[in-house]
N, C-alpha and C. Protein backbone atom coordinates (compact mmCIF):
# COMPACT_ATOMS: atom_id res chain seq x y z
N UNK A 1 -45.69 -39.46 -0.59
CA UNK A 1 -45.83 -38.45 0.40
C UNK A 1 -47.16 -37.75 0.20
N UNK A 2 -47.83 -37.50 1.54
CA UNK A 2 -49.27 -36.77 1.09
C UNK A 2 -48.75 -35.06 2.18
N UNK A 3 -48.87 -34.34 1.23
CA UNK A 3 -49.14 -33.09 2.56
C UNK A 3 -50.55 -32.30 2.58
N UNK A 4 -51.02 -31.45 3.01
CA UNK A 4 -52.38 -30.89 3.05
C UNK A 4 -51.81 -29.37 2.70
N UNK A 5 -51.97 -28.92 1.99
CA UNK A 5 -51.81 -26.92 1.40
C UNK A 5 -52.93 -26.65 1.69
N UNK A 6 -53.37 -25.89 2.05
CA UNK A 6 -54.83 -25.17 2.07
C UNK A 6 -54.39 -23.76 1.22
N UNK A 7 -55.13 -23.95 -0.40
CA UNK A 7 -54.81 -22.75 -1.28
C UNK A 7 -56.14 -22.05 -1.74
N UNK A 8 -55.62 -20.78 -2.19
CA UNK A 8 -57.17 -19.82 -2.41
C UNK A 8 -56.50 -19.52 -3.64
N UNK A 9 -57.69 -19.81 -4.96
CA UNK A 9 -57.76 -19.88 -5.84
C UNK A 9 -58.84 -18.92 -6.43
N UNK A 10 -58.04 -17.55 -6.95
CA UNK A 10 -59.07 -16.08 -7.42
C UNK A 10 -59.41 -16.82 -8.59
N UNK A 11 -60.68 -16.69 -9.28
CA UNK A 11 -61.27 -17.36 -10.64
C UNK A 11 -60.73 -16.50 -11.26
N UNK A 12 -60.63 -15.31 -10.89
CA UNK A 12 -60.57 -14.16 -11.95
C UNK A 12 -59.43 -14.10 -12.53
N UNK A 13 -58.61 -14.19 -11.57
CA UNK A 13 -57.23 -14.13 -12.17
C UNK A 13 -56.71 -15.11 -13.10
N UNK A 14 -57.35 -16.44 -12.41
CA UNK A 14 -56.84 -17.55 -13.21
C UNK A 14 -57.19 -17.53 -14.59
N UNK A 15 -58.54 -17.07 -14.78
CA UNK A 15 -59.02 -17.03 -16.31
C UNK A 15 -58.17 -15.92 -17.15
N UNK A 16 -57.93 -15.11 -16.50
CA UNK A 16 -57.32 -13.94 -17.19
C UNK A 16 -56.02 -14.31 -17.88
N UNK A 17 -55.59 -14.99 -16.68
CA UNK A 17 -53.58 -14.77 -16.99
C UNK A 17 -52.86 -16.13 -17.47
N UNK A 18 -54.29 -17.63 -17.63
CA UNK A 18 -53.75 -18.78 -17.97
C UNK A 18 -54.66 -19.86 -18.84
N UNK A 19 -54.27 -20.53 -19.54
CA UNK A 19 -55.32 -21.11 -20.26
C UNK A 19 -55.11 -22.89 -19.31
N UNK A 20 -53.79 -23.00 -18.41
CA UNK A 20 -53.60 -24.12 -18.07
C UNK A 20 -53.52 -24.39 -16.61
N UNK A 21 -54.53 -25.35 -16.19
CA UNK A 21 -54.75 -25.31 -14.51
C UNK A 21 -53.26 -25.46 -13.82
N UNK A 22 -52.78 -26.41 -14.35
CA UNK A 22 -51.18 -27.08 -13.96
C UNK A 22 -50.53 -25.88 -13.70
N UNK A 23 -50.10 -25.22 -14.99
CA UNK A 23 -49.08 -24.18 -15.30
C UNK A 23 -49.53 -22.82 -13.97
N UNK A 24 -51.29 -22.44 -14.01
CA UNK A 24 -51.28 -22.05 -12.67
C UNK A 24 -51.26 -22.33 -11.49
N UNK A 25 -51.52 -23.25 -11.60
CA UNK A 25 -51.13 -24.18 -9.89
C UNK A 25 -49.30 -23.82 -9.42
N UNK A 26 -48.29 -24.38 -10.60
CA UNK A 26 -46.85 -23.94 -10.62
C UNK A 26 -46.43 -22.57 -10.27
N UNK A 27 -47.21 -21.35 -11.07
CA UNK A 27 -47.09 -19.95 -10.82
C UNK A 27 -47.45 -19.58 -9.43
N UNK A 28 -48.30 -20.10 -9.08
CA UNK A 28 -49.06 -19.33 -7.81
C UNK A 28 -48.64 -20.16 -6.58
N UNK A 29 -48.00 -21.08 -7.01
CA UNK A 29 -48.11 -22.08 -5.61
C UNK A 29 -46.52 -22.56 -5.07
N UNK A 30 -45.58 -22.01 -5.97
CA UNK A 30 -44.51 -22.70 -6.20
C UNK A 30 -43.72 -22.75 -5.20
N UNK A 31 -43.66 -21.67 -4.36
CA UNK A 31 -42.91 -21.32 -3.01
C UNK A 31 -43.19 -22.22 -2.05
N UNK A 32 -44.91 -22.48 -1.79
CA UNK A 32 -45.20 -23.43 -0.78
C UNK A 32 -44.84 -24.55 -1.52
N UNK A 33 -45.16 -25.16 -2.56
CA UNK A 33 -45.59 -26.69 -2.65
C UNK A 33 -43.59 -26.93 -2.72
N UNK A 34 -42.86 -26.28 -3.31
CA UNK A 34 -41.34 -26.55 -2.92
C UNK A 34 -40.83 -26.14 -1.37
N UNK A 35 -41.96 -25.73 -0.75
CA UNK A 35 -41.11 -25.74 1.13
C UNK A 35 -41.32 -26.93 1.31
N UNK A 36 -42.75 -27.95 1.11
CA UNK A 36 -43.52 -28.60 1.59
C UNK A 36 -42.78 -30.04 0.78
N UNK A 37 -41.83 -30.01 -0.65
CA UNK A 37 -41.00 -31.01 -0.92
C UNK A 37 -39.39 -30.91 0.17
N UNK A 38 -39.52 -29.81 0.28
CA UNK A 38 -38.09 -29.86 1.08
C UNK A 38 -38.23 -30.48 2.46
N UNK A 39 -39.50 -29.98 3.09
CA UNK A 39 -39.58 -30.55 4.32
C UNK A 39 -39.81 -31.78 4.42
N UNK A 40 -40.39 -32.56 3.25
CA UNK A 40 -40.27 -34.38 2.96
C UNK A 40 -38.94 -34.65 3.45
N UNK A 41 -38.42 -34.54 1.90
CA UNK A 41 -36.77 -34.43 2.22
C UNK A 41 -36.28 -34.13 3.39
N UNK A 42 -36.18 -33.18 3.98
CA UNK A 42 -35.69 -32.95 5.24
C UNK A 42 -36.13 -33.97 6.47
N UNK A 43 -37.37 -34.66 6.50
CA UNK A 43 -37.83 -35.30 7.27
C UNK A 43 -37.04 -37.10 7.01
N UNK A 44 -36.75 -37.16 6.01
CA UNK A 44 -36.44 -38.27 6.09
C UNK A 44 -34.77 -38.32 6.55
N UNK A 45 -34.51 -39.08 7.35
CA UNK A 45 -33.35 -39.58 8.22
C UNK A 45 -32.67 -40.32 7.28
N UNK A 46 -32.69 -40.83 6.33
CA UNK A 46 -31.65 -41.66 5.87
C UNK A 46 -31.05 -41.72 4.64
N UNK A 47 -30.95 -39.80 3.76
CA UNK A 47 -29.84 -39.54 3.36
C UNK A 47 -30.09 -37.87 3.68
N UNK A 48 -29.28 -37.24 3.02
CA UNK A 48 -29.43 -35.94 3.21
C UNK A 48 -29.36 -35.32 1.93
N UNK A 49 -30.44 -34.47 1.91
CA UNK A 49 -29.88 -33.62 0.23
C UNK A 49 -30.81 -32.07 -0.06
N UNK A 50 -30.57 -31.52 0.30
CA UNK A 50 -31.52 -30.32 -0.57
C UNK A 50 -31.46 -30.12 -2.29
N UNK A 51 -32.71 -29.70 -2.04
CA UNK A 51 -33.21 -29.22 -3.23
C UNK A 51 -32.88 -28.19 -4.20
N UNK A 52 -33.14 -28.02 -5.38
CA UNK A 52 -32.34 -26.64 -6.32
C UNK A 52 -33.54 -26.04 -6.67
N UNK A 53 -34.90 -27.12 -7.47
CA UNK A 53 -35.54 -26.86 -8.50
C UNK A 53 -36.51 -28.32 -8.22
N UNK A 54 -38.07 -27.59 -8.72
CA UNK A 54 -39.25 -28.47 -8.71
C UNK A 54 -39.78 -27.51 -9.89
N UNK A 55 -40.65 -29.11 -10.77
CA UNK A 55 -41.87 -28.71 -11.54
C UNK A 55 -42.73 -29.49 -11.11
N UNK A 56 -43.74 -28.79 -11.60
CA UNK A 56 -45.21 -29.41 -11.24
C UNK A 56 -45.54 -30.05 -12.43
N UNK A 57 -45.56 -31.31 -12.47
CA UNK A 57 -45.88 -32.53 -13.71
C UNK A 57 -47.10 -32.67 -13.75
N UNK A 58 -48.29 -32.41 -13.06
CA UNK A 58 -49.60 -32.48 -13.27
C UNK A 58 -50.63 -32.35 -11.97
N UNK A 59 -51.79 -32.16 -12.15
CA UNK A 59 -52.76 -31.96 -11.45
C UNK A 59 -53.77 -32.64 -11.64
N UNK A 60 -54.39 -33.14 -10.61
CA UNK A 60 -55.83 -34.18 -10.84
C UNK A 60 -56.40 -33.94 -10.13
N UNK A 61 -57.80 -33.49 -9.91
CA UNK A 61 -58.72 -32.88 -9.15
C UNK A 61 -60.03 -33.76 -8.88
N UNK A 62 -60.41 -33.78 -7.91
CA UNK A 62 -61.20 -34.69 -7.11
C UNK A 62 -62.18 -33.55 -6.83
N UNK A 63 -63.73 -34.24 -7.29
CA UNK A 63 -64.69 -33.31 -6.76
C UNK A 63 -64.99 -34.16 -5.22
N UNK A 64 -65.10 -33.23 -4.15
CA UNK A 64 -65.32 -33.87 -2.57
C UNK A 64 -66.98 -33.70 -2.18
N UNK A 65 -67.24 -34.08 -1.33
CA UNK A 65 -68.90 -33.74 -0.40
C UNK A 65 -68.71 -31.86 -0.38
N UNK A 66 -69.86 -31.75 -0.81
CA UNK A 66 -70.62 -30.86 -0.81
C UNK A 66 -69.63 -29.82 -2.10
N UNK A 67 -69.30 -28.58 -1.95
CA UNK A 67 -68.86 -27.81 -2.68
C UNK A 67 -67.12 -27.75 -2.95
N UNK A 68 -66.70 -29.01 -2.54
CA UNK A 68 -65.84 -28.80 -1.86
C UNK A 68 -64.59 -29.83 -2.90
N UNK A 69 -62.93 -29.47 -3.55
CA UNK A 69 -62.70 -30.26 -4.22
C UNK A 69 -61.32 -30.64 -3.48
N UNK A 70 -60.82 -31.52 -4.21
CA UNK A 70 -59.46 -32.12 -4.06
C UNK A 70 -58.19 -32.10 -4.96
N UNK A 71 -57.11 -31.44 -4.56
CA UNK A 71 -56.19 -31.61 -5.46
C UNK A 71 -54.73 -32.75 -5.20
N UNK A 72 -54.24 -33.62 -6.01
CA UNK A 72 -53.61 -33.99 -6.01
C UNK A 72 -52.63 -33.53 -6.79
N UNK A 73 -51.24 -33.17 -6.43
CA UNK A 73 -49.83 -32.04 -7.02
C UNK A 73 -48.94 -33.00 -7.06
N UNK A 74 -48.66 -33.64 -8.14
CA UNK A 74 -47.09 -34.29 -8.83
C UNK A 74 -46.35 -33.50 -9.36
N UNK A 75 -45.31 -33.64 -8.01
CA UNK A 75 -44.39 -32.60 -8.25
C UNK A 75 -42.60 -33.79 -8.66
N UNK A 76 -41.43 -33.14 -9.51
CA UNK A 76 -40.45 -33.57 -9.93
C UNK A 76 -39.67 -32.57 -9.11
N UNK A 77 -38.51 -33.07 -8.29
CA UNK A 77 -37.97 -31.95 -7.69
C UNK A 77 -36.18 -32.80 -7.82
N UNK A 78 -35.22 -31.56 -7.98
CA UNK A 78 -33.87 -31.91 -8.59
C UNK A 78 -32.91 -30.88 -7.53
């Protein structure tokens, strides 16, 4: 599944309150990137199940054209 988040990422904060990109990506993002697994789920027609609980298993970041980067979010959802 690919979805597109468009997220704003304060430097400041991040340096302050985490030593781990992942672990902040999970804190700050967790509400959307688990609507955005449910609505997978929900989209697919051929079983039915909601969700309880997602972690974020890792992050890999893609530098893009010009200033501009990419994140890829492996998410585990139960």
């Amino acid at each position: 599944m690919e979805k597109t988040l468009k997220i704003d990422i304060n430097k400041k904060k991040f340096i302050k309150k985490t030593q781990s990109f992942t672990k902040y990506i999970s804190q700050q993002f967790y509400n959307e990137l688990f609507k955005a697994s449910q609505d997978d789920v929900d989209s697919r027609k051929d079983f039915e199940r909601t969700l309880y609980d997602m972690e974020v298993k890792s992050v890999r970041i893609n530098e893009e054209v010009g200033m501009s980067i990419c994140f890829d979010i492996i998410v585990e959802a139960t």
